[in-house]
N, C-alpha and C. Protein backbone atom coordinates (compact mmCIF):
# COMPACT_ATOMS: atom_id res chain seq x y z
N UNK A 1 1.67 -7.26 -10.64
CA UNK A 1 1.41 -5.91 -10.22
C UNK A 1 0.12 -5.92 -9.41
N UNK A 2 0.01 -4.92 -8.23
CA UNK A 2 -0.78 -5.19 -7.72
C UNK A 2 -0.91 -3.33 -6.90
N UNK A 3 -3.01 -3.19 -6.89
CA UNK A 3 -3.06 -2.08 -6.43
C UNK A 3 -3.29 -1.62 -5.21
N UNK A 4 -2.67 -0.89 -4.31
CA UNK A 4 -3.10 -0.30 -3.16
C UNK A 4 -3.86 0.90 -3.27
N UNK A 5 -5.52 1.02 -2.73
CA UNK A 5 -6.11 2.16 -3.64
C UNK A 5 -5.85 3.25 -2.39
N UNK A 6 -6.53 4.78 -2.86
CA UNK A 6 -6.96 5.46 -2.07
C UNK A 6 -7.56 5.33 -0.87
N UNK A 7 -8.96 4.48 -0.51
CA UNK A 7 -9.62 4.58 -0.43
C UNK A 7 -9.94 2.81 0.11
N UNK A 8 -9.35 2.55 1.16
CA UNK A 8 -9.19 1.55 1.34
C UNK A 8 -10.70 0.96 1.80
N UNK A 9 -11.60 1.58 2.69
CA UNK A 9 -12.89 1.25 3.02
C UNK A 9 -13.57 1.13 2.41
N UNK A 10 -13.83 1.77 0.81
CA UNK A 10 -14.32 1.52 0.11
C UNK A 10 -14.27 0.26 -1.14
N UNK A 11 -12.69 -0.48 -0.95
CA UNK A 11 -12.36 -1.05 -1.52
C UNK A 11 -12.06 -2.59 -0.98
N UNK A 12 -11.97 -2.70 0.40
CA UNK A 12 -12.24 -3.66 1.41
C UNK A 12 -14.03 -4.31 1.16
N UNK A 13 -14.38 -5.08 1.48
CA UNK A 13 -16.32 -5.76 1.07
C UNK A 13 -16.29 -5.52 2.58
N UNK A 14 -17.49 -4.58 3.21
CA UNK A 14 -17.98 -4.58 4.53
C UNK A 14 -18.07 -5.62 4.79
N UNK A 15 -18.65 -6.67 4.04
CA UNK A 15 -19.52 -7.92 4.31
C UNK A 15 -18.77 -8.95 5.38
N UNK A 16 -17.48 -8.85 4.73
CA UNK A 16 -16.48 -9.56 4.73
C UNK A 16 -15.61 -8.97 5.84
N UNK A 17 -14.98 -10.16 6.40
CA UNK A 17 -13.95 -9.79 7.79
C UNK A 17 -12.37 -9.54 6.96
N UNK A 18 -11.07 -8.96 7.68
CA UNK A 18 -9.95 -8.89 7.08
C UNK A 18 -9.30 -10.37 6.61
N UNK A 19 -9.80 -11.02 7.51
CA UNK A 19 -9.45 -12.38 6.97
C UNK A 19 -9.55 -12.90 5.79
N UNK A 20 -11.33 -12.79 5.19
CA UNK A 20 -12.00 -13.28 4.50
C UNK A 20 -11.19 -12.77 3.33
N UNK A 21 -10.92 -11.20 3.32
CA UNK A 21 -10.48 -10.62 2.46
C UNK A 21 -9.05 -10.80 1.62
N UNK A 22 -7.71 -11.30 2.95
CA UNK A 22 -6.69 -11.63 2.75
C UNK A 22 -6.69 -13.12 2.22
N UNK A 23 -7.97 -13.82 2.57
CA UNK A 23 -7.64 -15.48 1.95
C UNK A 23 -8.08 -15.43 0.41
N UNK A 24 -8.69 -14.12 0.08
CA UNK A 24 -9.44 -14.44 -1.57
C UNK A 24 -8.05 -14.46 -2.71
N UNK A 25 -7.34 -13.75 -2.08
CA UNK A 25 -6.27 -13.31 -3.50
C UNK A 25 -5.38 -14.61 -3.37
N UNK A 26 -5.14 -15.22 -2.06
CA UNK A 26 -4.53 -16.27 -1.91
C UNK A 26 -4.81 -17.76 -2.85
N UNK A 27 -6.37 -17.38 -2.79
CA UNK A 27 -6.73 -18.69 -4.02
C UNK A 27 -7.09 -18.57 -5.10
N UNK A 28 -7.35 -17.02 -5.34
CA UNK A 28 -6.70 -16.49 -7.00
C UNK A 28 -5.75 -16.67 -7.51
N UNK A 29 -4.73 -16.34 -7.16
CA UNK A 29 -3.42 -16.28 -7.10
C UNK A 29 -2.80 -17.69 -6.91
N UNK A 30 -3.52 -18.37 -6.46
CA UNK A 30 -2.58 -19.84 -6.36
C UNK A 30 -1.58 -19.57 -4.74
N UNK A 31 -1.37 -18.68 -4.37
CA UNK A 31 -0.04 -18.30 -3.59
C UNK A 31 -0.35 -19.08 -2.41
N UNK A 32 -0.71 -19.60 -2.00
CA UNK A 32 -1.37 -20.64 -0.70
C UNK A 32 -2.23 -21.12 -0.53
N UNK A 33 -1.85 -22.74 -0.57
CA UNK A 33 -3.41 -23.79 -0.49
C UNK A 33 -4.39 -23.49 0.52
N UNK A 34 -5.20 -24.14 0.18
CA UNK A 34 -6.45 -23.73 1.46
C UNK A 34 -6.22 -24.30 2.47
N UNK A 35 -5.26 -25.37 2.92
CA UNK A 35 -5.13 -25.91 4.47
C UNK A 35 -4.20 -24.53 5.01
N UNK A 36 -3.31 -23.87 3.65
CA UNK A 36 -1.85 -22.92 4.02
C UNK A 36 -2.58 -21.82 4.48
N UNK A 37 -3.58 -21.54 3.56
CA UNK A 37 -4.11 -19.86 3.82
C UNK A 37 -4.47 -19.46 5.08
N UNK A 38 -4.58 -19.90 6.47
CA UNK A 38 -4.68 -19.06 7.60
C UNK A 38 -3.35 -19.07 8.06
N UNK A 39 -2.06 -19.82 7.62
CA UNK A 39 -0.56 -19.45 8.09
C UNK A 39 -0.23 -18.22 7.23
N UNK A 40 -0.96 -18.20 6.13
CA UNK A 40 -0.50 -16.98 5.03
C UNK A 40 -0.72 -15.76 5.57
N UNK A 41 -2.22 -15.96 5.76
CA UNK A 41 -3.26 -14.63 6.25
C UNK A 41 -2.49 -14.37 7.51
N UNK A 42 -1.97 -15.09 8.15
CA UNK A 42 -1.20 -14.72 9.57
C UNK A 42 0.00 -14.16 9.51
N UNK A 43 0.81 -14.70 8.32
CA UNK A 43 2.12 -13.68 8.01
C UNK A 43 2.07 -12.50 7.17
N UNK A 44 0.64 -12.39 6.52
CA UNK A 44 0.43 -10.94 6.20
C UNK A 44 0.42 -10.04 7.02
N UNK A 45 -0.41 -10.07 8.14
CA UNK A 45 -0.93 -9.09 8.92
C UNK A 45 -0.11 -9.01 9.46
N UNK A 46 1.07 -9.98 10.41
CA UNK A 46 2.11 -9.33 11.01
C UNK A 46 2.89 -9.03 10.31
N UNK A 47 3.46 -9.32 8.64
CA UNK A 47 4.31 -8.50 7.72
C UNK A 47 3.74 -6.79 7.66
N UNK A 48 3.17 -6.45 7.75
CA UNK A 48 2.13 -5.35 7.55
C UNK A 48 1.75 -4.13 9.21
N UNK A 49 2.24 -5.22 10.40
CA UNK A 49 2.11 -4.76 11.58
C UNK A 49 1.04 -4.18 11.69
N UNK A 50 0.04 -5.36 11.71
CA UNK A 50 -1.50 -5.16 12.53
C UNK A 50 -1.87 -6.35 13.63
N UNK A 51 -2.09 -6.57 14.54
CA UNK A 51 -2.22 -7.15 15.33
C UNK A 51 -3.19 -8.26 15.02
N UNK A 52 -2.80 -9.55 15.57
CA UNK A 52 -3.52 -11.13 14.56
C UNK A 52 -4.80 -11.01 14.91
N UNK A 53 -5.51 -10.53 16.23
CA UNK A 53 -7.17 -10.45 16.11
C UNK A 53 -8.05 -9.67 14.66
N UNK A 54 -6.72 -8.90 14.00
CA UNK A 54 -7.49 -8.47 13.03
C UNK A 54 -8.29 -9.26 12.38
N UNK A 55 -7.74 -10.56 11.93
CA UNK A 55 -8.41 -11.16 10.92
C UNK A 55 -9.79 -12.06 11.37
N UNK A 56 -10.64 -10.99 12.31
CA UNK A 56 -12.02 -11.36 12.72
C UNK A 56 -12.54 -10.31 12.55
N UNK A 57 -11.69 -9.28 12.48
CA UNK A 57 -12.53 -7.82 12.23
C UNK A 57 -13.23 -7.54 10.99
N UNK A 58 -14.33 -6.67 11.00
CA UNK A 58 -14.66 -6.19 9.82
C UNK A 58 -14.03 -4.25 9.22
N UNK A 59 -13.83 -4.33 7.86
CA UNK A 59 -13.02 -2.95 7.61
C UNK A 59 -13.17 -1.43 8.21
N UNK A 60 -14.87 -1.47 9.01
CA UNK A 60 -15.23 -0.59 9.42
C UNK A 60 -15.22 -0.39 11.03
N UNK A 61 -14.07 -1.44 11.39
CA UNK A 61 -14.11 -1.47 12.85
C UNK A 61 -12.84 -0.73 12.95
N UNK A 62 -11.94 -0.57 12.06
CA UNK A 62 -10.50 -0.74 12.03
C UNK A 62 -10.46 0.76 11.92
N UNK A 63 -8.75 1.56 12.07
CA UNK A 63 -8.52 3.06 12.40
C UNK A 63 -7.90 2.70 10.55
N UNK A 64 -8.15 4.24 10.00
CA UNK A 64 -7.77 4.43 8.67
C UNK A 64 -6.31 3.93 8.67
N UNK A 65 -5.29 3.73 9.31
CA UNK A 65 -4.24 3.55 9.18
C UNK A 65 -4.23 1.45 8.95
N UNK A 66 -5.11 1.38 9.99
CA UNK A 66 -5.50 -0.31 9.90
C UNK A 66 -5.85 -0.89 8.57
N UNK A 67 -6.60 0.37 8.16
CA UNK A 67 -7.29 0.01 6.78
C UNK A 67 -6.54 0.13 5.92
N UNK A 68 -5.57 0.95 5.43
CA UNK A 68 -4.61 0.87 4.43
C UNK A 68 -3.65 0.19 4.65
N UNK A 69 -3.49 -0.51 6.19
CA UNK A 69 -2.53 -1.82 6.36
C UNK A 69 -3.02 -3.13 5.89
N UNK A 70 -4.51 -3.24 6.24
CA UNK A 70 -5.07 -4.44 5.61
C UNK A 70 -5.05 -4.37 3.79
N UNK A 71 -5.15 -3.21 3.72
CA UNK A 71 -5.67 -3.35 1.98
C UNK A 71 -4.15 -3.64 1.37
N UNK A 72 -3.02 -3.31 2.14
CA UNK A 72 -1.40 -3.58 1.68
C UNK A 72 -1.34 -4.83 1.28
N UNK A 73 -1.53 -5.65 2.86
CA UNK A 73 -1.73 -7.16 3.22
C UNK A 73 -2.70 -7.83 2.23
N UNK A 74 -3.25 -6.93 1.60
CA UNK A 74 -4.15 -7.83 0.40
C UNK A 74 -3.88 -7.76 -0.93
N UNK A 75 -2.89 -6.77 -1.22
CA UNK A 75 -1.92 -6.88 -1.91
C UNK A 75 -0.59 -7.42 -2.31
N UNK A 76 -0.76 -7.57 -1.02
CA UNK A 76 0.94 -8.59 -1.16
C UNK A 76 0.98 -9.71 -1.24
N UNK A 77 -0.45 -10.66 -1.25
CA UNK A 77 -0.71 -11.64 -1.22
C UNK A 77 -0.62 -12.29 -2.22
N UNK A 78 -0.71 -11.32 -3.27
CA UNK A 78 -0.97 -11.96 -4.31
C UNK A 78 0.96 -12.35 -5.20
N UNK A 79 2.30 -11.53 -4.30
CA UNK A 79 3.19 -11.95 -3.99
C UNK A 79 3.58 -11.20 -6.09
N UNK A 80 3.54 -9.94 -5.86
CA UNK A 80 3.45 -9.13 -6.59
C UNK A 80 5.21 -8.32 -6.97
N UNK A 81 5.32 -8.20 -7.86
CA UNK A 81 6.91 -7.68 -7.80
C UNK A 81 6.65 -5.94 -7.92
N UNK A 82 5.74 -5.46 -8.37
CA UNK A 82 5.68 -4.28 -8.19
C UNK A 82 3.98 -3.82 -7.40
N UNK A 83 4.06 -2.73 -6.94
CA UNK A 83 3.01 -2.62 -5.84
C UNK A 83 2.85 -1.15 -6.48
N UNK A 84 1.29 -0.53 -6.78
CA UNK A 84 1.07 0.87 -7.49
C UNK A 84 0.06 1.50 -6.80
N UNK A 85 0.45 2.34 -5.53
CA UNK A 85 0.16 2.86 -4.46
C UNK A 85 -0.40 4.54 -4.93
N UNK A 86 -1.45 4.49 -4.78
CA UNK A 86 -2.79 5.64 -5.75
C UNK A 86 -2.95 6.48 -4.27
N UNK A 87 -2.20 7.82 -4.15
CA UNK A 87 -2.68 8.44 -3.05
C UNK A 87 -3.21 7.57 -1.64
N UNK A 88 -2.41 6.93 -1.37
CA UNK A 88 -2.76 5.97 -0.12
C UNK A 88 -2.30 6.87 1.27
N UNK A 89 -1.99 7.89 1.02
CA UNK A 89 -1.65 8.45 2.72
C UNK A 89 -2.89 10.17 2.50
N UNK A 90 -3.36 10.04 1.06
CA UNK A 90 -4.02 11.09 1.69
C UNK A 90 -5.30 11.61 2.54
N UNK A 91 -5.73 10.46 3.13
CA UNK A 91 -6.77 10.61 4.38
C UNK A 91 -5.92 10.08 5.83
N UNK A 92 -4.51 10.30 5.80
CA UNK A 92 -4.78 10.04 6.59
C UNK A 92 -3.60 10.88 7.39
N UNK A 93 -3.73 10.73 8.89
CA UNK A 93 -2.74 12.01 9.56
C UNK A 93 -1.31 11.80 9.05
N UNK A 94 -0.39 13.10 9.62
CA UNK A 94 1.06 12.77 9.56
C UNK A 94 2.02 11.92 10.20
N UNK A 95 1.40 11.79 11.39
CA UNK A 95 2.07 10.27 12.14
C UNK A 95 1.61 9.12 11.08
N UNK A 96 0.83 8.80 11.13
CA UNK A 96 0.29 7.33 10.15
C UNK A 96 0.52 7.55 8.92
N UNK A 97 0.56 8.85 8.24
CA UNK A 97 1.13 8.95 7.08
C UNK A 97 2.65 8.34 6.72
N UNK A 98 3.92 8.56 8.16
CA UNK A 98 5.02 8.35 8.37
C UNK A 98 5.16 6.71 8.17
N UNK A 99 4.14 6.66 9.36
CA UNK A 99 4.35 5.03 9.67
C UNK A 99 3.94 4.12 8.37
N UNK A 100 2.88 4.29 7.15
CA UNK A 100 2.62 3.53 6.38
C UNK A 100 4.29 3.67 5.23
N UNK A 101 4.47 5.10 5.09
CA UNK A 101 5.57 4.70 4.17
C UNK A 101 7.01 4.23 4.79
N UNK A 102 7.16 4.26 6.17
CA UNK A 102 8.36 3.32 6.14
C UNK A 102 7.79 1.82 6.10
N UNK A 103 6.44 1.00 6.60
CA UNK A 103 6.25 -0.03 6.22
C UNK A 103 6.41 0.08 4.89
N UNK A 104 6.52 0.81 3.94
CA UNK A 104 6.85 0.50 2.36
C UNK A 104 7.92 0.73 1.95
N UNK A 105 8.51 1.08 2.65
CA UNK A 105 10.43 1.07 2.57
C UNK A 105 10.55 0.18 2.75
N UNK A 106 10.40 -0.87 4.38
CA UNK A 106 10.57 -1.83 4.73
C UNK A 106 10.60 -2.84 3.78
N UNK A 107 8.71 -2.71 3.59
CA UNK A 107 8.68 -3.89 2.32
C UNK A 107 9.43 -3.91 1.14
N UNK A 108 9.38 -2.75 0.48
CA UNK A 108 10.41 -2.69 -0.84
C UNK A 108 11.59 -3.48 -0.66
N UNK A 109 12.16 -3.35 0.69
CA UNK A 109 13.56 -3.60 0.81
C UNK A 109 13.75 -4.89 0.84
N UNK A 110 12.52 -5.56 1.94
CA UNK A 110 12.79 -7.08 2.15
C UNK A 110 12.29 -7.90 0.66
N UNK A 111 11.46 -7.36 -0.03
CA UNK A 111 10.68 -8.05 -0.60
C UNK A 111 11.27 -7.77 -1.88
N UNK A 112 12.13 -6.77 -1.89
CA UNK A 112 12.33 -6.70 -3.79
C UNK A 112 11.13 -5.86 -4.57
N UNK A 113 10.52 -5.65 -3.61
CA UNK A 113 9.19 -4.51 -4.72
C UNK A 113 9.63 -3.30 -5.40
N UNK A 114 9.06 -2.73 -6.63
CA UNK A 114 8.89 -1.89 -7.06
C UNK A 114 7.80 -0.95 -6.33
N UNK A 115 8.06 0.07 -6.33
CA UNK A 115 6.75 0.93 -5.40
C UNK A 115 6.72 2.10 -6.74
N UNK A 116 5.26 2.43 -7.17
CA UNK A 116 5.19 3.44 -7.75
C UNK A 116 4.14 4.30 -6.92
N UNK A 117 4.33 5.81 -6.66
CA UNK A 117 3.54 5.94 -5.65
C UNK A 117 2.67 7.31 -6.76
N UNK A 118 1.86 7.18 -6.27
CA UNK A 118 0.65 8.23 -7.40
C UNK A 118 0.67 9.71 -6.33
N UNK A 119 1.05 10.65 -5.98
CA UNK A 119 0.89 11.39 -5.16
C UNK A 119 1.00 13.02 -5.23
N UNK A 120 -0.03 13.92 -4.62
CA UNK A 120 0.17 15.05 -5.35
C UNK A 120 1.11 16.02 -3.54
N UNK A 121 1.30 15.02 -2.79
CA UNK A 121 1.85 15.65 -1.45
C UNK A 121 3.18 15.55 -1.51
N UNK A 122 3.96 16.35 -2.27
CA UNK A 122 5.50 16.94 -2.67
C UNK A 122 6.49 16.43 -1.68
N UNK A 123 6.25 16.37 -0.38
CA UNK A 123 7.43 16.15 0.92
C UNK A 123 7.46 14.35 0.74
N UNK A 124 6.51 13.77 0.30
CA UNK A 124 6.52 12.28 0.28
C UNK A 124 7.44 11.70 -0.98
N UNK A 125 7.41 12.74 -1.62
CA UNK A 125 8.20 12.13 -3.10
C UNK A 125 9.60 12.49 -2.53
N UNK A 126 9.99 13.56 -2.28
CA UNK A 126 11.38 14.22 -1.81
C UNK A 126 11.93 13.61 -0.52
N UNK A 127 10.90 12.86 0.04
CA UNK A 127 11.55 11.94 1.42
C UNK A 127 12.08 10.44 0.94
N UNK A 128 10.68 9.79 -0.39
CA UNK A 128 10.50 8.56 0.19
C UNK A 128 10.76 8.08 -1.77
N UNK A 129 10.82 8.86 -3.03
CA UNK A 129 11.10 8.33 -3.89
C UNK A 129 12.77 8.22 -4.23
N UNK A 130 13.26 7.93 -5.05
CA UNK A 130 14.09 7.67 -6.04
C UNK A 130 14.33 8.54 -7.16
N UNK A 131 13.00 8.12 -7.73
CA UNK A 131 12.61 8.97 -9.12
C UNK A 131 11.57 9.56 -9.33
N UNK A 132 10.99 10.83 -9.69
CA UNK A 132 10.13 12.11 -9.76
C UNK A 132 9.78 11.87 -10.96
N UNK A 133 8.34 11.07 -11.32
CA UNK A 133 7.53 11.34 -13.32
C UNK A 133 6.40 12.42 -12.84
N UNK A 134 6.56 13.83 -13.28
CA UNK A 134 5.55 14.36 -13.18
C UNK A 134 4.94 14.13 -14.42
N UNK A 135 3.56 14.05 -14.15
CA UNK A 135 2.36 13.63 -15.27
C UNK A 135 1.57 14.50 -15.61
N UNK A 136 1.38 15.32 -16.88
CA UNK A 136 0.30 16.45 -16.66
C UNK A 136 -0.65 16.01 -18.16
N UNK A 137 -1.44 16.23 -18.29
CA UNK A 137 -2.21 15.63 -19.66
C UNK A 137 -1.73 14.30 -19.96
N UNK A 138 -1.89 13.62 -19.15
CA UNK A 138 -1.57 12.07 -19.79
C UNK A 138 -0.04 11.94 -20.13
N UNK A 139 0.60 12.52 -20.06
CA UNK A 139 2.30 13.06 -20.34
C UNK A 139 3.01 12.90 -19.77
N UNK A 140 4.33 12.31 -19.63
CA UNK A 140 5.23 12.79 -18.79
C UNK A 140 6.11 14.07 -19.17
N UNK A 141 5.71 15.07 -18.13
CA UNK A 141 6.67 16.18 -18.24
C UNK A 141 7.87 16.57 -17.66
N UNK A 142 7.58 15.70 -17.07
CA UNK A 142 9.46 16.15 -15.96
C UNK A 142 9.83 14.75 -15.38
N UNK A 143 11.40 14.42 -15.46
CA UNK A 143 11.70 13.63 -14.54
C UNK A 143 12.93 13.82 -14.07
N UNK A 144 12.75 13.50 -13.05
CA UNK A 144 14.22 13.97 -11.50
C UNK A 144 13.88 13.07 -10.57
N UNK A 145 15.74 13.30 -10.06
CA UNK A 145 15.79 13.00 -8.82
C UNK A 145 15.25 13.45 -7.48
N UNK A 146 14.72 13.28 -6.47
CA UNK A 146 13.78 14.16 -5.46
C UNK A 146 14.42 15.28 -5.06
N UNK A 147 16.06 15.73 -5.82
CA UNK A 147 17.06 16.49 -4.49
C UNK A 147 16.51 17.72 -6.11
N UNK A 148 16.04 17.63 -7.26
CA UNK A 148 15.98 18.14 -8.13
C UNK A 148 15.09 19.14 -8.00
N UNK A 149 13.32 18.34 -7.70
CA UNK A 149 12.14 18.28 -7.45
C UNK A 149 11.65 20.00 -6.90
N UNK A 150 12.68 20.62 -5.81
CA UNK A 150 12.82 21.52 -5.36
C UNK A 150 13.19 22.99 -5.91
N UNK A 151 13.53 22.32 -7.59
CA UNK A 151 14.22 23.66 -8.44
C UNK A 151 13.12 23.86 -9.59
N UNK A 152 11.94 23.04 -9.85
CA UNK A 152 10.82 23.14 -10.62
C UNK A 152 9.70 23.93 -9.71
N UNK A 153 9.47 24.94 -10.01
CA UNK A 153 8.78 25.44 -9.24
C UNK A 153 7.39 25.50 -9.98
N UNK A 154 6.76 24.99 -11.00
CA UNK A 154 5.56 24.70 -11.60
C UNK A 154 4.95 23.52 -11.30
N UNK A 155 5.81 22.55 -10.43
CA UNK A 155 5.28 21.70 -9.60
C UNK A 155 4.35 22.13 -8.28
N UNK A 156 4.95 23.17 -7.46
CA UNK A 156 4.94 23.52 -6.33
C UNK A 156 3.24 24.64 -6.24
């Protein structure tokens, strides 16, 4: 399991280039030797569709959409069967909002992931889930299908 946060700039090390960042989980993880890890780091970023100069950049050079593509790519590295995605589109517009969750369709699809997505923006669950756990006090209080989602109106 592996987390994609909110808040990707804050969770990226300034210090550190996207590279630096995508090779750490690689040798945590075991998932690619150190001669492998710049072929790895290279099929992240284009799995992820960011362009390969990224991995010289630092997190604060990059457009918010870059940044929650790199922080994906540093998640997937670690070659994770489920991926637990914490409000990851809410800084950012509705075009790039679009574009990050079909890259997570995509991925789900090719990759076999589980996606749990943490989100309080209603049209993303009803477009892009399966299954609806509303959570209120630590609880689960409701669960549906997204075509359901629309007849609870204490959600809304």
């Amino acid at each position: 399991m592996q987390l994609v946060p909110q808040n990707p700039l804050g969770a990226l090390n300034p210090a550190h280039t996207v590279g630096t960042a995508l090779a750490r989980p690689l040798r945590l993880h075991r998932t690619a030797t150190k001669q492998g890890a710049p072929d790895r780091v290279a099929a992240l970023v284009e799995a992820v569709g960011l362009p390969a100069d990224v991995v010289r950049r630092h997190p604060h050079e990059l457009s918010g959409g870059q940044r929650q593509r790199a922080s994906l790519a540093r998640a997937l590295a670690a070659e994770p069967d489920l991926l637990l995605c914490d409000e990851i589109t809410s800084a950012l517009d509705p075009e790039t909002t679009d574009a990050i969750m079909d890259l997570l369709t995509r991925l789900r699809a090719e990759k076999g992931l589980t996606l749990v997505l943490v989100t309080h923006e209603l049209n993303l669950l009803t477009a892009y889930a399966d299954t609806i756990h509303h959570i209120e006090d630590g609880q689960v209080r409701l669960m549906c299908p997204p075509g359901e989602l629309r007849e609870v109106s204490s959600l809304e």
